[in-house]
PDB file of N, CA and C in Angstrom:
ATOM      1  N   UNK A   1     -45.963  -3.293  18.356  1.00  0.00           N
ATOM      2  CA  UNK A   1     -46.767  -3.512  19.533  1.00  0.00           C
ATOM      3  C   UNK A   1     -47.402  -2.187  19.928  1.00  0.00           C
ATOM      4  N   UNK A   2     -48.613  -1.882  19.664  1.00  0.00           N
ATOM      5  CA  UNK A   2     -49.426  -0.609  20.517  1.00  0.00           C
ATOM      6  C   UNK A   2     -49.418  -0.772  21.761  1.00  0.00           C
ATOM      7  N   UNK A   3     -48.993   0.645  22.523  1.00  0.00           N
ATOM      8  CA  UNK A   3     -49.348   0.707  23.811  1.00  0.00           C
ATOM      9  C   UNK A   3     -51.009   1.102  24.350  1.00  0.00           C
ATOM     10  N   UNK A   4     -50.887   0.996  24.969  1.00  0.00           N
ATOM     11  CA  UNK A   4     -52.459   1.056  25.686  1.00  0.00           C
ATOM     12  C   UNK A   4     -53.103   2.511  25.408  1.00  0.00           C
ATOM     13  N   UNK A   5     -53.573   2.494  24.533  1.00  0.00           N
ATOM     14  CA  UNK A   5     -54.424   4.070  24.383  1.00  0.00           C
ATOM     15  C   UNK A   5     -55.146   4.437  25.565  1.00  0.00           C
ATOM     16  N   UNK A   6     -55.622   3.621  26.564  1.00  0.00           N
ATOM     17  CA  UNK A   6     -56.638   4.173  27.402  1.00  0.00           C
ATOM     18  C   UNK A   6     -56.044   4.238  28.689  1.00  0.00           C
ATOM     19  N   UNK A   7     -54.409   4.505  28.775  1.00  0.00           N
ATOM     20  CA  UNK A   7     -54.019   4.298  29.959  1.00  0.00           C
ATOM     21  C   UNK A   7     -53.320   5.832  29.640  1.00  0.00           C
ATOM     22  N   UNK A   8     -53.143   7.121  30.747  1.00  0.00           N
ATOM     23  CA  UNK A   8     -52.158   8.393  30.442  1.00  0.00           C
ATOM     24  C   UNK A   8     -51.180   8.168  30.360  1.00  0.00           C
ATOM     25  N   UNK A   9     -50.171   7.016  31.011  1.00  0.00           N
ATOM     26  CA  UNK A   9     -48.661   7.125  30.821  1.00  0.00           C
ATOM     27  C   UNK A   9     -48.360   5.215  30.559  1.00  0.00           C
ATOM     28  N   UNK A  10     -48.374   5.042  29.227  1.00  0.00           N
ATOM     29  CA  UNK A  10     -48.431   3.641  29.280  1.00  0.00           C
ATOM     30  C   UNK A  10     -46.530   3.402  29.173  1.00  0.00           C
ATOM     31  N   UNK A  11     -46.059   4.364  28.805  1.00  0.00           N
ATOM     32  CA  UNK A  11     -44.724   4.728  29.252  1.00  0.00           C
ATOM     33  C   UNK A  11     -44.320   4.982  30.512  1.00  0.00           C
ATOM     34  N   UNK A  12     -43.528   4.203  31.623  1.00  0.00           N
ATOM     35  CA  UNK A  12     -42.888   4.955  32.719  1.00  0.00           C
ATOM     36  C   UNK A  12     -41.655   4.093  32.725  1.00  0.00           C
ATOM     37  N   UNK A  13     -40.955   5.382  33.069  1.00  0.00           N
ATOM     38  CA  UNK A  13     -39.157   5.554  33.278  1.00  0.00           C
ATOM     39  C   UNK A  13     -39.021   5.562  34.792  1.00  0.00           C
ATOM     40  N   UNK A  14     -38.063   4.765  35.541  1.00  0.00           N
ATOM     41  CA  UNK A  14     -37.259   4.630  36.550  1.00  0.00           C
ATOM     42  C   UNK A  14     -36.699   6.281  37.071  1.00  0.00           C
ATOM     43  N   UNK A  15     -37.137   6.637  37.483  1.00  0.00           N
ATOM     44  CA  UNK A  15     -36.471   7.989  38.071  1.00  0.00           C
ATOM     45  C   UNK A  15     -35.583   8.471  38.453  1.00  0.00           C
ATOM     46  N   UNK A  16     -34.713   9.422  38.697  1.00  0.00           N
ATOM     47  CA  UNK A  16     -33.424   9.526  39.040  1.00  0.00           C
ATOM     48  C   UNK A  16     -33.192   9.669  40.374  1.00  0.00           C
ATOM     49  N   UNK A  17     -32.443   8.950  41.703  1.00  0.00           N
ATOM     50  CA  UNK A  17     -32.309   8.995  42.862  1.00  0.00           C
ATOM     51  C   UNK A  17     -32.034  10.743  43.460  1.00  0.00           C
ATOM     52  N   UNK A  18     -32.411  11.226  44.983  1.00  0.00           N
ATOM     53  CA  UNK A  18     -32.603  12.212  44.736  1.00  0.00           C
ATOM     54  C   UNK A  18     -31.077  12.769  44.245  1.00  0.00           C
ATOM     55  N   UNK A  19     -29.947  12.039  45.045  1.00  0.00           N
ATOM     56  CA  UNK A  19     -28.658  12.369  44.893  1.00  0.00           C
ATOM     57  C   UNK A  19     -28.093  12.603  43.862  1.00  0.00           C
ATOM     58  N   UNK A  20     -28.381  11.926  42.706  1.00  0.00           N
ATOM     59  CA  UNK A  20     -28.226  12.052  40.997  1.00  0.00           C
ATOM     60  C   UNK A  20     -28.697  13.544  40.331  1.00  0.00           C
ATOM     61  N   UNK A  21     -30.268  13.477  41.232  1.00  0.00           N
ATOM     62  CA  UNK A  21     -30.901  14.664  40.952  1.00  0.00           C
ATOM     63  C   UNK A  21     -29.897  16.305  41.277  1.00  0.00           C
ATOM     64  N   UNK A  22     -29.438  16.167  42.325  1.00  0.00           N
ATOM     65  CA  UNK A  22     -29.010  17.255  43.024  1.00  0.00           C
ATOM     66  C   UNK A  22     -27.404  17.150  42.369  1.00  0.00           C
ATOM     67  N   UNK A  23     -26.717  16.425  41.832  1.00  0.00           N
ATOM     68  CA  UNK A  23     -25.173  16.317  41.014  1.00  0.00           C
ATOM     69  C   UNK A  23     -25.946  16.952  39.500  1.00  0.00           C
ATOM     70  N   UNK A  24     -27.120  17.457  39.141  1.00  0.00           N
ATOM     71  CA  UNK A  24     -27.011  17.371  37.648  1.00  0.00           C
ATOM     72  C   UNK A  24     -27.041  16.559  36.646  1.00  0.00           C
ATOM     73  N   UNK A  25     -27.100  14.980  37.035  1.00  0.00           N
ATOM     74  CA  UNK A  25     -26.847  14.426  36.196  1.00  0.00           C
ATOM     75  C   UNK A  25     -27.687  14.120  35.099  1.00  0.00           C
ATOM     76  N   UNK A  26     -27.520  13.939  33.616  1.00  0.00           N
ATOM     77  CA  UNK A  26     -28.271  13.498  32.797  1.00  0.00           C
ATOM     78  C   UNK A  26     -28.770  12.229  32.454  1.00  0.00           C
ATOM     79  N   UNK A  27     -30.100  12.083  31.613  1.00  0.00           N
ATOM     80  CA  UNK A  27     -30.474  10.225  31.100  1.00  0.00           C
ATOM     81  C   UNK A  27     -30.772  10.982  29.837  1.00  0.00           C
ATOM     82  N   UNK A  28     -29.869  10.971  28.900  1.00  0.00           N
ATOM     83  CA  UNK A  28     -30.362  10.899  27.323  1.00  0.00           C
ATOM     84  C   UNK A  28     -30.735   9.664  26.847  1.00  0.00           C
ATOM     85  N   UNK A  29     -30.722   8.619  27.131  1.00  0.00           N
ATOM     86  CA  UNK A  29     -31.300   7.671  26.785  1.00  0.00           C
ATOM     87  C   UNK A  29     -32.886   7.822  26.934  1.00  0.00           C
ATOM     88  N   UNK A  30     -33.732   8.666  27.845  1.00  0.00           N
ATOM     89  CA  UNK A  30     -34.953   8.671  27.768  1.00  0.00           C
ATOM     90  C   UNK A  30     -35.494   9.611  26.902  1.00  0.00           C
ATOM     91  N   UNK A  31     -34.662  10.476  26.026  1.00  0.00           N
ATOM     92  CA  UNK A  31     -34.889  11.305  24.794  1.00  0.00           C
ATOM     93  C   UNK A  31     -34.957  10.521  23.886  1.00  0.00           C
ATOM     94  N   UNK A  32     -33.910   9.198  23.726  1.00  0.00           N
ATOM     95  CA  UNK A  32     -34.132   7.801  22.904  1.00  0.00           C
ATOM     96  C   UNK A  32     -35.573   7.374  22.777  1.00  0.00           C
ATOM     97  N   UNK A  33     -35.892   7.120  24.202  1.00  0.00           N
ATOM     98  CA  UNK A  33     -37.134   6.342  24.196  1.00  0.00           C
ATOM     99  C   UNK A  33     -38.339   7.126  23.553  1.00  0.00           C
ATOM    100  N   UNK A  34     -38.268   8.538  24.085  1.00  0.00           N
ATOM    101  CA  UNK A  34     -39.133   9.375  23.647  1.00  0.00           C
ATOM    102  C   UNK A  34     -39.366   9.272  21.629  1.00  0.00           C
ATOM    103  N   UNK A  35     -38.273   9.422  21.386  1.00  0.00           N
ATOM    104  CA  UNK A  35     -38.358   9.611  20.221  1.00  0.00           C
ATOM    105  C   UNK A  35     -38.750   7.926  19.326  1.00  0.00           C
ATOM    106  N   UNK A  36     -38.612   6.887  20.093  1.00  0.00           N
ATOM    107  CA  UNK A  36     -38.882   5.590  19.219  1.00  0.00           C
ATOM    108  C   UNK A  36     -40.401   5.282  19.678  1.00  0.00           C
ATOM    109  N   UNK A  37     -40.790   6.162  20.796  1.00  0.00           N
ATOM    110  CA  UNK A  37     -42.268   5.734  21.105  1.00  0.00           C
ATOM    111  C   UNK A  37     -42.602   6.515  20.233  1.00  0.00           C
ATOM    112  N   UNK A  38     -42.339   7.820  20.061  1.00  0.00           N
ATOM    113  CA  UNK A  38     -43.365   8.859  19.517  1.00  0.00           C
ATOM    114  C   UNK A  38     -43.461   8.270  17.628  1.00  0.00           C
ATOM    115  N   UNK A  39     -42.205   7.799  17.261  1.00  0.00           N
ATOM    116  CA  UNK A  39     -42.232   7.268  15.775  1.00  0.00           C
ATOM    117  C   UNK A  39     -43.196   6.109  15.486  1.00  0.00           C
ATOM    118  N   UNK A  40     -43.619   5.303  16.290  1.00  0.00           N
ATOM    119  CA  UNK A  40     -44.526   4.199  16.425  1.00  0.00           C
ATOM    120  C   UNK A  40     -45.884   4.521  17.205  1.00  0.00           C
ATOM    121  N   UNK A  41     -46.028   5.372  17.748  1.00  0.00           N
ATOM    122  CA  UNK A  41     -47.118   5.525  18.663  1.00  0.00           C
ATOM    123  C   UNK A  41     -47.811   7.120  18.092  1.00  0.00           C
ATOM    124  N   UNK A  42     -49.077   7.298  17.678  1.00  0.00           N
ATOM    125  CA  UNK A  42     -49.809   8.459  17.416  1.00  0.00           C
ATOM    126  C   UNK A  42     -51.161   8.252  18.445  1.00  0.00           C
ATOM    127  N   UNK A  43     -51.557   9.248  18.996  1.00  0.00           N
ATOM    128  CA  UNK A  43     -50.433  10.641  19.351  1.00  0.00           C
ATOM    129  C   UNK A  43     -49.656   9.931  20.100  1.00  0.00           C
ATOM    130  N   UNK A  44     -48.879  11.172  20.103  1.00  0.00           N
ATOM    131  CA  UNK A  44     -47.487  11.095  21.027  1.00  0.00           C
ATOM    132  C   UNK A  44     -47.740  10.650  22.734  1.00  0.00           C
ATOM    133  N   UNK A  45     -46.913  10.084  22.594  1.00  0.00           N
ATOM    134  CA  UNK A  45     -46.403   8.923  24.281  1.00  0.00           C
ATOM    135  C   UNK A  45     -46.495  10.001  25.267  1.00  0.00           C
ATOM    136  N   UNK A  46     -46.887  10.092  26.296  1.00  0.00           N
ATOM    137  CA  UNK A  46     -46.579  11.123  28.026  1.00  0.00           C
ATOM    138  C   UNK A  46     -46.177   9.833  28.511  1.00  0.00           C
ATOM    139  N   UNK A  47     -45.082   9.813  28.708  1.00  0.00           N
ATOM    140  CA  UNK A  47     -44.162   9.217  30.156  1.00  0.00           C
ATOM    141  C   UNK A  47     -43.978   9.750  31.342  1.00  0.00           C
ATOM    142  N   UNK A  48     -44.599   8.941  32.529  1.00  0.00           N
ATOM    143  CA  UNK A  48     -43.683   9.061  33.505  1.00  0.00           C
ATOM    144  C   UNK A  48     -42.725   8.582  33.951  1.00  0.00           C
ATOM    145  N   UNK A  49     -42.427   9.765  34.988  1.00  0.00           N
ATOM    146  CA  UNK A  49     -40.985   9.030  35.541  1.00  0.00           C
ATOM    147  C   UNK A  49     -41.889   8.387  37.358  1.00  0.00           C
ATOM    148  N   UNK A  50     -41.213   7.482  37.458  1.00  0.00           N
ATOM    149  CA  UNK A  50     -41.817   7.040  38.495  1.00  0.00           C
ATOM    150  C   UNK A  50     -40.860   6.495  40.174  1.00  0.00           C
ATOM    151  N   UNK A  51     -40.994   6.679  41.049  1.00  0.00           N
ATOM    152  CA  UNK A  51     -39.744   6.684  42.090  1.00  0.00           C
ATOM    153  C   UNK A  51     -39.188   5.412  42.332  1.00  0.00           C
ATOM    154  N   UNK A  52     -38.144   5.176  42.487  1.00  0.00           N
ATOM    155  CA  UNK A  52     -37.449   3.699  42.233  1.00  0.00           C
ATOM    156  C   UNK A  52     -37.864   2.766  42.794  1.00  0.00           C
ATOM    157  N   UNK A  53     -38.214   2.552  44.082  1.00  0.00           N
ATOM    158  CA  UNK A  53     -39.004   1.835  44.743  1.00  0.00           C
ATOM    159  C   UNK A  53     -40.351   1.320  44.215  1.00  0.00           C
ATOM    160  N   UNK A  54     -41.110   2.488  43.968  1.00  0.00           N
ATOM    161  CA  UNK A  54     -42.293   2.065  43.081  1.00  0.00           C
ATOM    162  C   UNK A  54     -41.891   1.269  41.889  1.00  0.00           C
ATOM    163  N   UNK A  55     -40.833   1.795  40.924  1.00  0.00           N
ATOM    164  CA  UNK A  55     -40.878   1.250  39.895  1.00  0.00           C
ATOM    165  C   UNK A  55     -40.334  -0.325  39.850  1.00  0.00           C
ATOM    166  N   UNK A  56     -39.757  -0.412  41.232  1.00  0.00           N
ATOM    167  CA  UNK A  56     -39.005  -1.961  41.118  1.00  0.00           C
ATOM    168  C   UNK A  56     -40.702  -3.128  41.541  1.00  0.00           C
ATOM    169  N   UNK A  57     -41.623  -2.567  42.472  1.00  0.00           N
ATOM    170  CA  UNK A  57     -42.784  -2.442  42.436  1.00  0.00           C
ATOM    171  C   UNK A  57     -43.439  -3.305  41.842  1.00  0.00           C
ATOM    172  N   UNK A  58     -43.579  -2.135  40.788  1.00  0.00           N
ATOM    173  CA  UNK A  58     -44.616  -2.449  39.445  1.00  0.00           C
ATOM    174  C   UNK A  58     -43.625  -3.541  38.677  1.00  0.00           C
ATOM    175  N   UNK A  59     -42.460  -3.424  38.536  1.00  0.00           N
ATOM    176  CA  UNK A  59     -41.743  -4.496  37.942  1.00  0.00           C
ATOM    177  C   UNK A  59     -42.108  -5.955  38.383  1.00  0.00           C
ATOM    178  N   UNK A  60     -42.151  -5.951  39.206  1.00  0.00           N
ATOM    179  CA  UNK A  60     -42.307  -7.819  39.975  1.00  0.00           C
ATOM    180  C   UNK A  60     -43.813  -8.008  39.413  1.00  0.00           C
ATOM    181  N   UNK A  61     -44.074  -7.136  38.871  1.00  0.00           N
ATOM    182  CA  UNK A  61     -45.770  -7.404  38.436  1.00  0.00           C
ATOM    183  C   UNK A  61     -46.008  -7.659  37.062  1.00  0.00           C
ATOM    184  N   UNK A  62     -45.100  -7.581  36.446  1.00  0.00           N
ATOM    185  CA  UNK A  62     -44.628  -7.247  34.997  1.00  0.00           C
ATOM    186  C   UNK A  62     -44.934  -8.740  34.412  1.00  0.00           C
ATOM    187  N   UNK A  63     -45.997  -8.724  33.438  1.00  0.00           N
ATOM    188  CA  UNK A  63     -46.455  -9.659  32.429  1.00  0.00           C
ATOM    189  C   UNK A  63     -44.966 -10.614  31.785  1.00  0.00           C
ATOM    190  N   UNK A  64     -43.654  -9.608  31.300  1.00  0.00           N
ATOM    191  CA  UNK A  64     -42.578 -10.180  30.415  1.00  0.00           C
ATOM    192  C   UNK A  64     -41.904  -8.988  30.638  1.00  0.00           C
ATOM    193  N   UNK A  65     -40.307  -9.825  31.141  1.00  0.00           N
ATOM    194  CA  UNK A  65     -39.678  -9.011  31.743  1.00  0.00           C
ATOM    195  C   UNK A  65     -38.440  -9.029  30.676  1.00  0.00           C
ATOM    196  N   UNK A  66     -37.936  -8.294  29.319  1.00  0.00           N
ATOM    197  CA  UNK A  66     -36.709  -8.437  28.445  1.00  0.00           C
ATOM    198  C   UNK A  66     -35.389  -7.598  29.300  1.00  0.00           C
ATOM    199  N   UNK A  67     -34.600  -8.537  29.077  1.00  0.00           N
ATOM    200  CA  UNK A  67     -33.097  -8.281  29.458  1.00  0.00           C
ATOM    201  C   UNK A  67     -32.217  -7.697  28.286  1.00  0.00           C
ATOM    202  N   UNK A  68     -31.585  -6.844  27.890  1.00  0.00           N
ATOM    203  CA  UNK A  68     -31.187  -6.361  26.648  1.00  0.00           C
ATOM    204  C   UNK A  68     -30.094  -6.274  27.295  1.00  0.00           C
ATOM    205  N   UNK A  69     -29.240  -5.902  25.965  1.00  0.00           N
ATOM    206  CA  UNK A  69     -27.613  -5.440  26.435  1.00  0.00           C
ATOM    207  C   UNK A  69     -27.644  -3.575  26.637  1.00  0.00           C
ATOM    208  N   UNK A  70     -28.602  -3.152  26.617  1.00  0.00           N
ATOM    209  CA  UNK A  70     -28.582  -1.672  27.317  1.00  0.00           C
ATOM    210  C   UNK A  70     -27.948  -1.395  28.579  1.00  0.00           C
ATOM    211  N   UNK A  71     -26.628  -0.283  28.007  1.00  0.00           N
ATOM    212  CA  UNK A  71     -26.241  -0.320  29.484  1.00  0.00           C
ATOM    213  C   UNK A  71     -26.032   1.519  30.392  1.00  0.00           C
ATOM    214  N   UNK A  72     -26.795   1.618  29.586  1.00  0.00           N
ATOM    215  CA  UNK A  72     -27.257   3.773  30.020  1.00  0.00           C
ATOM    216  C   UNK A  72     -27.449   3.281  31.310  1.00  0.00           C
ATOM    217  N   UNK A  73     -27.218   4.481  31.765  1.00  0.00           N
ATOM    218  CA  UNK A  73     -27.975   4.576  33.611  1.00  0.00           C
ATOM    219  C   UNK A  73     -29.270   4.976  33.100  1.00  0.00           C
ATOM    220  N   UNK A  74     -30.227   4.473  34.122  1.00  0.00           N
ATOM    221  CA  UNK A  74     -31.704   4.949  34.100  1.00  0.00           C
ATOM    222  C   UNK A  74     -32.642   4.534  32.963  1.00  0.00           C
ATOM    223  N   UNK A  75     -31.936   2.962  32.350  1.00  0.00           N
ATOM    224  CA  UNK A  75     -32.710   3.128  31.134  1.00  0.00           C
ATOM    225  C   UNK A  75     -33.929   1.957  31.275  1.00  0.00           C
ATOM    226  N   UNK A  76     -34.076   1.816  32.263  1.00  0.00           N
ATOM    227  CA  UNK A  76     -35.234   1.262  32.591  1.00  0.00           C
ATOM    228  C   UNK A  76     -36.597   1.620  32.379  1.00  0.00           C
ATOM    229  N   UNK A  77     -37.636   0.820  31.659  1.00  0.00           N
ATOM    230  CA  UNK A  77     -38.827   1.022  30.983  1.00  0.00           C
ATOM    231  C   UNK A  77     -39.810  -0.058  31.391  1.00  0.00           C
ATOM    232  N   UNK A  78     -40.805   0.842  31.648  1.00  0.00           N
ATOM    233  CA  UNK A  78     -41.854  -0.271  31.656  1.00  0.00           C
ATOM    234  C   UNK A  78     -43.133   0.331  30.456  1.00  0.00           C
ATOM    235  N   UNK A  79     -43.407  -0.628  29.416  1.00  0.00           N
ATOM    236  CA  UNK A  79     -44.277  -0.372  28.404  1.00  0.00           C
ATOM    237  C   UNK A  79     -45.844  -1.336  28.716  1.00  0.00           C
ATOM    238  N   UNK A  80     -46.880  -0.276  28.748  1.00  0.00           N
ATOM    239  CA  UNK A  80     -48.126  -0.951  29.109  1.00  0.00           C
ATOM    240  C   UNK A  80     -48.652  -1.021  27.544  1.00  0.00           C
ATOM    241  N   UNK A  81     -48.994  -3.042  27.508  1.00  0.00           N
ATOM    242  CA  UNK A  81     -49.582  -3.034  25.565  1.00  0.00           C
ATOM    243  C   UNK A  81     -51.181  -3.010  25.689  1.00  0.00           C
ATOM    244  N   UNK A  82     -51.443  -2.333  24.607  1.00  0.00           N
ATOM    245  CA  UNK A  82     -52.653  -2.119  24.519  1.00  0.00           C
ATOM    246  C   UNK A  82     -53.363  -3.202  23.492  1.00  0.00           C
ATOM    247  N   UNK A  83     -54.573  -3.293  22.419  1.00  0.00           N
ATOM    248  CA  UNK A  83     -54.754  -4.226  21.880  1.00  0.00           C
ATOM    249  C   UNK A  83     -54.620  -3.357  20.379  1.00  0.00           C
ATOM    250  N   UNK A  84     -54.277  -4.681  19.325  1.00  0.00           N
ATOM    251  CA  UNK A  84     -54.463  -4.022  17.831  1.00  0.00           C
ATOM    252  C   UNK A  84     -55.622  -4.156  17.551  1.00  0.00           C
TER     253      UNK A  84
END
């Protein structure tokens, strides 16, 4: 599935609350994502991260919404498709 070439971040990630932010905590799972967009996608993917509120947001707006057994903190994605 191509993402949207004509959009800057057809990748955005769920952001980390500020409290998460300020403990240090990590999301290696979005080094995951990074690396399975960038293997399928030329050039390379710019993701944002986007603030939770917004991103729950843009979710209710969401064309197809997949439920996976992913269970990382923060591994929430929203992928914008572009056309082949």
């Amino acid at each position: 599935m191509p993402l949207d070439a004509y959009d800057d971040h057809p990748v955005q990630l769920m952001d980390m609350t500020d409290s998460d932010k300020a403990k240090g905590f990590e999301v290696p799972i979005w080094e995951e994502y990074s690396k399975i967009c960038n293997k399928h996608q030329q050039p390379s993917v710019d993701m944002k991260l986007v603030e939770r509120f917004q991103f729950y947001e843009k979710a209710k707006k969401a064309y197809a919404i997949i439920h996976t057994g992913e269970t990382a903190a923060y591994a929430n994605i929203l992928l914008k498709r572009g056309v082949c």
